[in-house]
Protein backbone atom coordinates (compact mmCIF):
# COMPACT_ATOMS: atom_id res chain seq x y z
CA UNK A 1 61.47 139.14 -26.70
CA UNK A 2 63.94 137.31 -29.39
CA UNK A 3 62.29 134.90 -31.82
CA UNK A 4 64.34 132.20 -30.09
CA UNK A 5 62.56 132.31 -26.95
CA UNK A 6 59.05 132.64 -28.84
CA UNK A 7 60.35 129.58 -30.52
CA UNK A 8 60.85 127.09 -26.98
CA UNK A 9 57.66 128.28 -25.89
CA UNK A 10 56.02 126.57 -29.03
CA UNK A 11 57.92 123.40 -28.17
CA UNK A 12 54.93 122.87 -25.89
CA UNK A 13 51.78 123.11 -28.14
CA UNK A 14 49.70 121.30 -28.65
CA UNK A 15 48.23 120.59 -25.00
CA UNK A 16 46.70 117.35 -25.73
CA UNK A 17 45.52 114.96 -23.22
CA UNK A 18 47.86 112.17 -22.00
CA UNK A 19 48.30 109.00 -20.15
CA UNK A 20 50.36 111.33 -17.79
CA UNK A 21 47.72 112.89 -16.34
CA UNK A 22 48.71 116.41 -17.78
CA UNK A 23 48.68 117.86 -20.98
CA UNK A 24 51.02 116.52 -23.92
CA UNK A 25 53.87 115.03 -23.46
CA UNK A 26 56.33 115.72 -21.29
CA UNK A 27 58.65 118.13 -21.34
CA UNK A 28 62.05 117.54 -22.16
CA UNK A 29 64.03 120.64 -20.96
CA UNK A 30 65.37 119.02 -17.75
CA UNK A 31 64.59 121.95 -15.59
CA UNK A 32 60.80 121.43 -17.17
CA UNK A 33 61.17 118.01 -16.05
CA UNK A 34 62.52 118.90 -12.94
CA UNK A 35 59.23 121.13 -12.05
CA UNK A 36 56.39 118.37 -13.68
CA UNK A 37 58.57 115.19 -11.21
CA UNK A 38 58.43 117.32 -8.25
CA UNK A 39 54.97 118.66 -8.81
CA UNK A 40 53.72 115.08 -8.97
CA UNK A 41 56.22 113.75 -6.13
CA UNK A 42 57.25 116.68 -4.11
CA UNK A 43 56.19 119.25 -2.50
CA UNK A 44 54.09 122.14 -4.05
CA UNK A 45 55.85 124.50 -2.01
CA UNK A 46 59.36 123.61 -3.54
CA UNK A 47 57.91 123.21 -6.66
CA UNK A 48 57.22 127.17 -6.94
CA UNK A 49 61.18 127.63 -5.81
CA UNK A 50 62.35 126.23 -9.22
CA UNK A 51 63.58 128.67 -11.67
CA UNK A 52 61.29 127.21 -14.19
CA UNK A 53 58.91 130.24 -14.46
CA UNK A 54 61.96 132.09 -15.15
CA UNK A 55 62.65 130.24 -18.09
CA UNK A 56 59.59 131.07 -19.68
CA UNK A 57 58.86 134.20 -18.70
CA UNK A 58 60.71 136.07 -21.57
CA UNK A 59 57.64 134.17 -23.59
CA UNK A 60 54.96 135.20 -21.47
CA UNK A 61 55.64 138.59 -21.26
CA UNK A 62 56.02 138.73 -25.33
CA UNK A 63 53.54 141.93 -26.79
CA UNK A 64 50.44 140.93 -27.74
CA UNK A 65 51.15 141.98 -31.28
CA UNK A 66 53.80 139.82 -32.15
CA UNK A 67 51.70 136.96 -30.86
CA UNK A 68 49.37 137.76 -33.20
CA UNK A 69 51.48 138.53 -36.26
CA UNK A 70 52.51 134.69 -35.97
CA UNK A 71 49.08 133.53 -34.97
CA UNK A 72 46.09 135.37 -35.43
CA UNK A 73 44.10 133.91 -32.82
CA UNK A 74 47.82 133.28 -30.32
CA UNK A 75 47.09 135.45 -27.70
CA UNK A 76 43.94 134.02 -26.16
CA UNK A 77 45.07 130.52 -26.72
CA UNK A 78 48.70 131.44 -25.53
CA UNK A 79 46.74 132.74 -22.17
CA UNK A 80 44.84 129.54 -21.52
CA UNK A 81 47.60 127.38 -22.30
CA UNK A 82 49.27 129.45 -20.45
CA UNK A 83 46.64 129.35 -17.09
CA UNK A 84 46.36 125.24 -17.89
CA UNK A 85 49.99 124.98 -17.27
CA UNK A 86 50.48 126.81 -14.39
CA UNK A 87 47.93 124.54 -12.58
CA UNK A 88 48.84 121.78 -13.53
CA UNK A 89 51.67 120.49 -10.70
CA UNK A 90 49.30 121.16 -8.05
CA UNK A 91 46.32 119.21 -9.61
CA UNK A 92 48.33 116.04 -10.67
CA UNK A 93 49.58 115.70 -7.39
CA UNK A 94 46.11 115.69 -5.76
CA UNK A 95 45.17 113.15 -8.36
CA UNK A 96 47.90 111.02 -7.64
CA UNK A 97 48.92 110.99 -4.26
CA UNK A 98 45.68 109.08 -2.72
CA UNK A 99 46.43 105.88 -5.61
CA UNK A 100 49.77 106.15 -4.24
CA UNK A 101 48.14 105.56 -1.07
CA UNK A 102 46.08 103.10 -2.21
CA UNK A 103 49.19 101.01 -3.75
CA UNK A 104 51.06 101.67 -0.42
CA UNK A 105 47.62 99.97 1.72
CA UNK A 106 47.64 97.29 -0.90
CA UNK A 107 51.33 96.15 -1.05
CA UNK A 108 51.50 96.00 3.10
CA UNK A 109 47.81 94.00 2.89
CA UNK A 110 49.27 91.38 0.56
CA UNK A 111 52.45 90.62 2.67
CA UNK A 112 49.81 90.14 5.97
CA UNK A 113 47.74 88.16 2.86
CA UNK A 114 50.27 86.13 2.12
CA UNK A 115 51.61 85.33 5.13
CA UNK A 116 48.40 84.12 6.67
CA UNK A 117 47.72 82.09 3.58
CA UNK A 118 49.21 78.12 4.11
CA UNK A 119 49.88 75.27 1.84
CA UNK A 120 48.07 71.80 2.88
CA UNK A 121 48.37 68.18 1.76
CA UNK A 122 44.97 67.14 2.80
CA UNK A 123 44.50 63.21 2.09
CA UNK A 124 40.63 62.11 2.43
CA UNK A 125 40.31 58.20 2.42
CA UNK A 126 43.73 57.83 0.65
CA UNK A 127 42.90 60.19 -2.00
CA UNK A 128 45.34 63.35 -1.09
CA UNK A 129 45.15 67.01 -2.93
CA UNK A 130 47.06 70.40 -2.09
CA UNK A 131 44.91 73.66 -1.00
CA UNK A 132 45.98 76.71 0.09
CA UNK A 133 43.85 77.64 3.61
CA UNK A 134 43.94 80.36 6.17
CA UNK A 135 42.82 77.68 8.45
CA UNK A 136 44.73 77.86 12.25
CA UNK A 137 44.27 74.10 13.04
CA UNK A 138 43.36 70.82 11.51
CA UNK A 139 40.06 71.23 12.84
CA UNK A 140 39.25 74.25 11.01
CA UNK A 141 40.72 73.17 8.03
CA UNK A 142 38.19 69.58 8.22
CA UNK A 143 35.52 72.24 8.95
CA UNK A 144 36.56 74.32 5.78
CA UNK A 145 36.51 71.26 3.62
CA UNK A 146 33.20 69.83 4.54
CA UNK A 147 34.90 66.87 6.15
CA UNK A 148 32.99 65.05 8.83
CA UNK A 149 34.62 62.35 11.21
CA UNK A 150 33.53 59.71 13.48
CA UNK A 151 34.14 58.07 16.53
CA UNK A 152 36.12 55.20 14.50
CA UNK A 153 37.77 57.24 12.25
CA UNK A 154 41.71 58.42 11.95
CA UNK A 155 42.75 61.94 11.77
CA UNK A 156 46.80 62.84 11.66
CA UNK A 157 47.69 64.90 13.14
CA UNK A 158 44.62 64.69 15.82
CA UNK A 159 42.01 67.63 15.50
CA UNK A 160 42.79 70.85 17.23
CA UNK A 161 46.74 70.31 16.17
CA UNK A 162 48.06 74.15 14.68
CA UNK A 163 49.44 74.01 10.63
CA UNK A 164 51.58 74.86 9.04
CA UNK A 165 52.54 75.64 5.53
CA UNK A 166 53.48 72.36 4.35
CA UNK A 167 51.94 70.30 6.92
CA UNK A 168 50.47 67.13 5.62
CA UNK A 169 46.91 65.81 7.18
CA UNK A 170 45.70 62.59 6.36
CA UNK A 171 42.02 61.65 7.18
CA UNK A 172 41.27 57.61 7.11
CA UNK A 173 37.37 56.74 7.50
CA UNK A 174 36.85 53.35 9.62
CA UNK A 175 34.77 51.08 8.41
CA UNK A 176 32.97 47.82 10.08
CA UNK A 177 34.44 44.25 9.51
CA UNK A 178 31.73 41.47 10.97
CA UNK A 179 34.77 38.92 11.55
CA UNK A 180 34.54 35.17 12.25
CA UNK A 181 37.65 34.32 13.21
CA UNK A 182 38.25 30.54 13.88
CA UNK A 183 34.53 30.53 15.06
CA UNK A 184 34.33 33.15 17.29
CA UNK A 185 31.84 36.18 15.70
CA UNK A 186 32.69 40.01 16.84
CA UNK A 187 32.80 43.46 15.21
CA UNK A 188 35.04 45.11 14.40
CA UNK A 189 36.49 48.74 12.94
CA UNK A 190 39.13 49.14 10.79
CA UNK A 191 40.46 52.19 8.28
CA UNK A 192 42.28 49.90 6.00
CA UNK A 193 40.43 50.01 2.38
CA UNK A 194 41.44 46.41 1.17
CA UNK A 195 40.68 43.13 2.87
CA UNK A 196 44.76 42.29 3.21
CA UNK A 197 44.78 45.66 4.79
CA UNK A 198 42.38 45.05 7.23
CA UNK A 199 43.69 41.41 8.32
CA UNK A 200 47.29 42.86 9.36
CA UNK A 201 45.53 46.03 10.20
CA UNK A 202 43.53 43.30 13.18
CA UNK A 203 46.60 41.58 13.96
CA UNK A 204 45.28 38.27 12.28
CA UNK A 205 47.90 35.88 11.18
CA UNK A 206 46.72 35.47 7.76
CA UNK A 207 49.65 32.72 6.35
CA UNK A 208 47.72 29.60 5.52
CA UNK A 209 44.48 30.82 6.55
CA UNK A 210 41.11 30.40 4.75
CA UNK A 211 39.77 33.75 3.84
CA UNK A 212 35.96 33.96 2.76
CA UNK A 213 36.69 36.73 -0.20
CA UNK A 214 39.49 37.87 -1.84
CA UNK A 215 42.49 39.61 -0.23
CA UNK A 216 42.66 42.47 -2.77
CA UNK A 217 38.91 43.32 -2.25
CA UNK A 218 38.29 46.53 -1.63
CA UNK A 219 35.96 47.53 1.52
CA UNK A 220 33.58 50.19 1.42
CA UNK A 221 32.38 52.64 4.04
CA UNK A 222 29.55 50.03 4.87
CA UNK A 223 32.49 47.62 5.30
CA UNK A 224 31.50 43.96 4.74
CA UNK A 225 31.14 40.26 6.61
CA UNK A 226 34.17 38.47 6.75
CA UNK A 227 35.09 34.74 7.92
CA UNK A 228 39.25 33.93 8.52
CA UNK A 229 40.45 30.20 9.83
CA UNK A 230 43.81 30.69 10.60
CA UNK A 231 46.05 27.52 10.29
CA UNK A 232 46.34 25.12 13.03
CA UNK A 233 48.04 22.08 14.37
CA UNK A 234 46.10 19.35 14.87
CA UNK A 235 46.36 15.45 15.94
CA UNK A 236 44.54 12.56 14.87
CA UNK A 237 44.72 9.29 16.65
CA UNK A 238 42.86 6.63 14.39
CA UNK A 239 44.40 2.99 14.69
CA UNK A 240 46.65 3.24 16.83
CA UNK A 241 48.79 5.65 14.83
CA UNK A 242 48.94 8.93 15.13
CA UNK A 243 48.87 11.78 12.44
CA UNK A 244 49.88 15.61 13.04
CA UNK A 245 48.25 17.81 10.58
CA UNK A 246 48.57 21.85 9.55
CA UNK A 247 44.80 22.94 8.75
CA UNK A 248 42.19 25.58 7.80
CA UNK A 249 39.32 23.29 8.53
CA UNK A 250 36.24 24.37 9.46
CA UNK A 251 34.86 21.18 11.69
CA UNK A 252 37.04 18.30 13.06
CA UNK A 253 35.54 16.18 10.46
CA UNK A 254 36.94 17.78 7.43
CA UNK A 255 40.43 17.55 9.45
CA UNK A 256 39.83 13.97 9.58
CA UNK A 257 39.66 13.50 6.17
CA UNK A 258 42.23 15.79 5.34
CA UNK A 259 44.53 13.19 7.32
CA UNK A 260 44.03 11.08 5.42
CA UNK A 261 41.60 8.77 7.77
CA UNK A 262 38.18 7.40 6.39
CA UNK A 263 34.87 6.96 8.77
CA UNK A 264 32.09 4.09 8.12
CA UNK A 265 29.85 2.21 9.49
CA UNK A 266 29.18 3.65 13.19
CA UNK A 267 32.90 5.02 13.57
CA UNK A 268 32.80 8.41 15.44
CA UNK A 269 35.72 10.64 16.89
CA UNK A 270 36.38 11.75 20.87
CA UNK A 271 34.85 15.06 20.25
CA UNK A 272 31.57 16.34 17.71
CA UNK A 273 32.83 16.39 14.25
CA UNK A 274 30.97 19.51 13.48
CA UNK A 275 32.67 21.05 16.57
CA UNK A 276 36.18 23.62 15.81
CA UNK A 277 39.43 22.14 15.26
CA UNK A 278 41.51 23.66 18.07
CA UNK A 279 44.86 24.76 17.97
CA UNK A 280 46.91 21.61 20.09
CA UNK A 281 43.74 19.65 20.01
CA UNK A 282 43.94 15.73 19.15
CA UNK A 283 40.36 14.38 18.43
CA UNK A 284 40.89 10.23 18.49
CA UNK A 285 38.93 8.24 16.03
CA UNK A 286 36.76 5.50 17.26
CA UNK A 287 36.09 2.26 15.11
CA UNK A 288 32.73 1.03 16.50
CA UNK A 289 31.19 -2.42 15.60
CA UNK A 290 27.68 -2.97 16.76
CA UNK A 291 25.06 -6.41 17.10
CA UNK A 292 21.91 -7.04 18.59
CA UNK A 293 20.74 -9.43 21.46
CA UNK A 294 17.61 -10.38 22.47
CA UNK A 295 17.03 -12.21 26.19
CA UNK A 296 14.48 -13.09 27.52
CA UNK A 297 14.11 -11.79 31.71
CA UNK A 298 11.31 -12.74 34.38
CA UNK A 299 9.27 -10.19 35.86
CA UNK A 300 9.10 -10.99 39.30
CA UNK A 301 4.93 -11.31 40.59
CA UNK A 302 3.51 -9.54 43.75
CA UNK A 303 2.49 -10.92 47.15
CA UNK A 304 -1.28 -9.96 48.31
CA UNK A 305 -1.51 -10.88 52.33
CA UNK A 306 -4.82 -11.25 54.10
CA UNK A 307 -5.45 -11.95 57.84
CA UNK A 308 -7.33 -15.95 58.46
CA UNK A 309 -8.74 -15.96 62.17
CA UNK A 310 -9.27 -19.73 61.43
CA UNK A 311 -5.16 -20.46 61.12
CA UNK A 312 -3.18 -20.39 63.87
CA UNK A 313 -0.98 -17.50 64.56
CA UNK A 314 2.47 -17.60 63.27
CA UNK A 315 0.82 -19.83 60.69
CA UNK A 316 0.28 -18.50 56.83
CA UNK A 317 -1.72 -20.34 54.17
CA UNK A 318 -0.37 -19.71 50.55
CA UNK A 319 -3.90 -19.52 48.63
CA UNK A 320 -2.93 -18.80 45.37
CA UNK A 321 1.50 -19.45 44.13
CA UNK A 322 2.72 -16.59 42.40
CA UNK A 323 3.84 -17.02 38.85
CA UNK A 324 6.82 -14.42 37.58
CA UNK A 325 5.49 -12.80 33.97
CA UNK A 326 8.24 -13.01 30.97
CA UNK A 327 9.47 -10.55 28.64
CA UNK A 328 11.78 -10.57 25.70
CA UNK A 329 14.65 -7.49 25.43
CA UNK A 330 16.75 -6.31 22.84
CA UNK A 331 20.25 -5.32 23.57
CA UNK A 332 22.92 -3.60 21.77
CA UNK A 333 26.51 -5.02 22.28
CA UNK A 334 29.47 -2.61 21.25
CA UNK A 335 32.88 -2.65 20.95
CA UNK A 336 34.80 0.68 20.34
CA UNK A 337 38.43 0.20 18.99
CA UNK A 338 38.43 -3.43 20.34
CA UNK A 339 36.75 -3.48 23.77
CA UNK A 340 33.34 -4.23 24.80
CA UNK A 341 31.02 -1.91 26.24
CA UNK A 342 27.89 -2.26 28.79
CA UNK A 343 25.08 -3.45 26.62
CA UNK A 344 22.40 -0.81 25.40
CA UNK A 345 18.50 -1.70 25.82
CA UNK A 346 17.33 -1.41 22.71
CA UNK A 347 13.62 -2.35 23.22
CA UNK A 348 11.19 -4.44 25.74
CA UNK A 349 8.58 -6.58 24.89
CA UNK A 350 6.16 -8.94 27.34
CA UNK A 351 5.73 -12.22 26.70
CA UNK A 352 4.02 -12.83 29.55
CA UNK A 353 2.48 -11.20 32.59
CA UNK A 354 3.02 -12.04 36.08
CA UNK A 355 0.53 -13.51 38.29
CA UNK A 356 0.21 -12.53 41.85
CA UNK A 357 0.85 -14.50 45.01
CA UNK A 358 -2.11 -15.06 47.44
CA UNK A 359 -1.07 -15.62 51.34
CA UNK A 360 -3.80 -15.55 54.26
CA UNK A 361 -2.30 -15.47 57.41
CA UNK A 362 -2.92 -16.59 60.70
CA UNK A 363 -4.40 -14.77 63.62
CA UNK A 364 -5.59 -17.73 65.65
CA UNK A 365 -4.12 -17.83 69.27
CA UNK A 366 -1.86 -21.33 69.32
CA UNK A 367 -2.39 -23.79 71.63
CA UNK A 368 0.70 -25.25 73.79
CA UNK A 369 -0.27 -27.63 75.48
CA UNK A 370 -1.42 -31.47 73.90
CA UNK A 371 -3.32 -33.89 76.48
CA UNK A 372 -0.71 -36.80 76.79
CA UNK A 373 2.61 -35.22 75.14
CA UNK A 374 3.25 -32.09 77.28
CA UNK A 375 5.22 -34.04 79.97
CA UNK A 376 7.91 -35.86 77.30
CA UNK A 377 11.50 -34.07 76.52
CA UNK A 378 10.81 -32.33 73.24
CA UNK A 379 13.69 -30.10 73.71
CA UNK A 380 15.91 -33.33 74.10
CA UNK A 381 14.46 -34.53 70.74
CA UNK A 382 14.91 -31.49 68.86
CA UNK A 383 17.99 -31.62 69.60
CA UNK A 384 19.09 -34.88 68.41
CA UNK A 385 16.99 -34.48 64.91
CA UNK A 386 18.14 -30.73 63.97
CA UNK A 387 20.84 -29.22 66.65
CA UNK A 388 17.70 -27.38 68.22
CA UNK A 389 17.30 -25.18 64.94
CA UNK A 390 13.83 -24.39 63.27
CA UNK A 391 15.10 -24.13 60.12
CA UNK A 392 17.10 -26.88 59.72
CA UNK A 393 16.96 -29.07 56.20
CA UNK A 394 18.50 -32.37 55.86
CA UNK A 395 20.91 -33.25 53.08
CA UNK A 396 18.21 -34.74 50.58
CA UNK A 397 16.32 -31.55 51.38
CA UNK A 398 13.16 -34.29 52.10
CA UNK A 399 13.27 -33.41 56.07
CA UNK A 400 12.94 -29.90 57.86
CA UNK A 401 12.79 -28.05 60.87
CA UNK A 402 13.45 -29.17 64.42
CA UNK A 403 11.60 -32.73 64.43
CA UNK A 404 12.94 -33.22 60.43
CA UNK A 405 8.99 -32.92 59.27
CA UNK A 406 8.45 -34.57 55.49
CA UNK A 407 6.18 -31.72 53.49
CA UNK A 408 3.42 -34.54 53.29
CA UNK A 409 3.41 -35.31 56.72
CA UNK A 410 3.73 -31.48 58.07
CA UNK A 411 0.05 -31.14 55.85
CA UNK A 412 -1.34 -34.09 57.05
CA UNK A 413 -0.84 -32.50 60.73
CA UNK A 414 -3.11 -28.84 59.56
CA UNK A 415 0.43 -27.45 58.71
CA UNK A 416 0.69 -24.91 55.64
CA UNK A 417 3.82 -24.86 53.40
CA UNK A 418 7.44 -25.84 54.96
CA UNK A 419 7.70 -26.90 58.14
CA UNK A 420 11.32 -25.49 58.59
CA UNK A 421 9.28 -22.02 57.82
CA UNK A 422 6.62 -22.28 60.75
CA UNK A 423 7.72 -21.26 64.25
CA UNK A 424 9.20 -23.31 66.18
CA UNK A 425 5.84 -23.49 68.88
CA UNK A 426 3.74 -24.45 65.87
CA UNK A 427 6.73 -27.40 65.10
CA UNK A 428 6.36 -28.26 68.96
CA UNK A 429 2.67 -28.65 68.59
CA UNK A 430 2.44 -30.53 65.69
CA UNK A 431 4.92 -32.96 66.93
CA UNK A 432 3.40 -33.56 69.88
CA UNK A 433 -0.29 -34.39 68.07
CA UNK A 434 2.35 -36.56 66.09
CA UNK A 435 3.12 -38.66 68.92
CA UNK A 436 -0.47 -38.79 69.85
CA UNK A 437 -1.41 -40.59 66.71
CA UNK A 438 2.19 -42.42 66.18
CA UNK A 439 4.20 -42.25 69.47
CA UNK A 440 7.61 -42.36 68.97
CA UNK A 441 8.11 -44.09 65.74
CA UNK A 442 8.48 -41.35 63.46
CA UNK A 443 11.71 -40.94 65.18
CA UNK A 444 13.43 -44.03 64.95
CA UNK A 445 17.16 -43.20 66.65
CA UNK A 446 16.02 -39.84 68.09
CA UNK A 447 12.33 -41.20 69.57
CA UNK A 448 14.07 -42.48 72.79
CA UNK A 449 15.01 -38.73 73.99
CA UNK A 450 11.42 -38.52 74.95
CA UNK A 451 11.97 -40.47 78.06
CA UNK A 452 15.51 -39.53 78.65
């Protein structure tokens, strides 16, 4: 072999290690090249088709003598470097080819990776934040995040809705409002975070209302007690002039004043004044002046009536005149806006009691009949004296019944109280024991009926 040849073979020494996975660097004779890219790459088979052995053969083969006349120690060296080499396409490529695999699993896994993988605006409570989630619906995603929801709270889009990359979800947490609202107390849930919110949230008509807290407030997830008067018309009627109002009030009095009208003394309005201003509602103020009376009234006395065998029947005996009591009231006179109204008892006192009325009445049987008047024309005197009536009274109110008795007289005869209040049998018999005594001159221009 020519020195030249010996010379390319040398090109290759030393066989050191490298990052190629061979021995030294690599070669740079392209068909070298050639043989190391397709013993890494290609085939084995067509690797041992090259004509790179050819190219080195000459080298090879050199006589072990002229080896060793350039390097003492060359041919053993020369034969492992030479083995080494020979091996080496085969070896790299069953190095290489399973990370090539490897690479070729990863790359497809990290297109499925990041095709599965989706961006998310997820706003909790009106505090949002981007993620990146594998998560098929909004549910999952909720359930990824540790985010729990109730009954009154908002979720967009609903739960169970697929995502997308890009999708935005928005999470509001309700929270409950005790309202008053113009006097009426519910509860109620809302997911606004401020008090404004919350009131146009409700629907609640919050120009010229009253408001217990501030608008701006924030309300927590334990949410908070809140009391709205919206603004109202209302109409006061006080003095005969009446006054339209817009107002927050909280009781018909405070509207009152806020019109401008002033209460005193006993003055009071049409409806309570601690009662709610309604919207349309006209409450009329009433100017009340009071005094005090104090009259003085009989109590009328009761009538005790016994039976008296020993007065004749139809006949009753007072025994004891009733006397009416007296006691002394106190009434209240009003007049509201002008007019008086039915006095008010205040209070009763007695002055003095009644005393009852004794009567004994008569069971005796009368008697008709009167030896020495019973044949005479009573009936014809009757009626000349009274018009045949029993109870008849004269004029002077001296004379009564149907033979014009006086009271003194009527006595005289056993008679008890008024004649024109006895029967008219008892009248007959007393008249006729009358004429017994008298005859006919107690009745002067009537007597002569008698005989008629």
């Amino acid at each position: 072999m020519s020195n030249s040849q010996y010379e390319t073979y040398q090109a290759y020494e030393p066989y050191e290690p490298s990052p190629y996975g061979g021995f030294g660097a690599p070669p740079t004779d392209p068909r070298s090249a050639q043989t190391l890219a397709y013993g890494v790459y290609g085939a084995p088979d067509e690797a041992r088709t090259l004509p790179y052995e050819d190219t080195y053969r000459p080298a090879y083969e050199a006589p072990e003598p002229v080896l060793a006349q350039q390097t003492p120690s060359g041919g053993r060296a020369a034969r492992r470097r030479r083995t080494r080499y020979a091996e080496r396409p085969d070896s790299a490529m069953r190095r290489l080819l399973p990370q090539a695999l490897v690479v070729a699993f990863l790359a497809g896994g990290t297109t499925a990776f990041v095709a599965e993988d989706k961006a998310i605006e997820l706003s909790v409570d009106g505090k949002p934040r981007t993620l990146h989630t594998f998560a098929d619906d909004v549910s999952e995603l909720l359930a990824e995040e540790g985010v729990a929801v109730g009954a009154h709270d908002v979720v967009a889009p609903a739960p169970g809705e697929p995502l997308a990359s890009g999708d935005e979800v928005a999470v509001r947490y309700g929270r409950p409002v005790r309202l008053t609202l113009d006097g009426h107390r519910r509860e109620v849930w809302t997911t606004a975070r401020t008090v404004d919110g919350a009131l146009e949230q409700l629907g609640v008509r919050a120009e010229g209302a009253y408001v217990s807290t501030s608008r701006s407030r924030r309300i927590g997830r334990e949410g908070l007690a809140l009391d709205v008067r919206t603004e109202r018309s209302v109409t006061i009627m006080a003095d005969g002039r009446a006054r339209t109002i817009r107002t927050n009030a909280a009781t018909v009095a405070e509207a009152v004043e806020q019109a401008g009208v002033t209460l005193s003394g006993m003055d009071a309005t049409s409806v309570a004044p601690e009662s709610f201003p309604r919207e349309g509602q006209t409450v009329t103020v009433l100017r009340i002046t009071a005094t005090k009376e104090v009259r003085e009234e009989q109590i009328p006395f009761r009538e005790q009536r016994s039976e008296d065998a020993t007065v004749f029947r139809g006949t009753e005996v007072v025994e004891q005149a009733g006397r009416p009591g007296i006691r002394r009231v106190t009434y209240s006179l009003r007049t509201v806006n002008g007019v008086k109204q039915k006095p008010r008892r205040l209070r009763t006192e007695v002055v003095r009691e009644p005393r009852d009325q004794v009567v004994r009445v008569g069971t005796k049987p009368m008697p008709t009949s009167v030896q020495g008047a019973d044949h005479l024309n009573w009936q014809g005197l009757a009626h000349c004296e009274s018009g045949g009536r029993p109870d008849a009274v004269d004029p002077s109110g001296t004379y009564g019944g149907l033979y014009q008795f006086d009271t003194r007289t009527w006595q005289a005869l056993g008679g008890s109280g008024r004649p024109q209040d006895a029967p008219a049998a008892e009248q007959t018999l007393r008249a006729k024991k009358l004429y017994v005594r008298r005859g006919a001159s107690p009745w002067p221009h009537c007597g002569g009926r008698l005989h008629g």
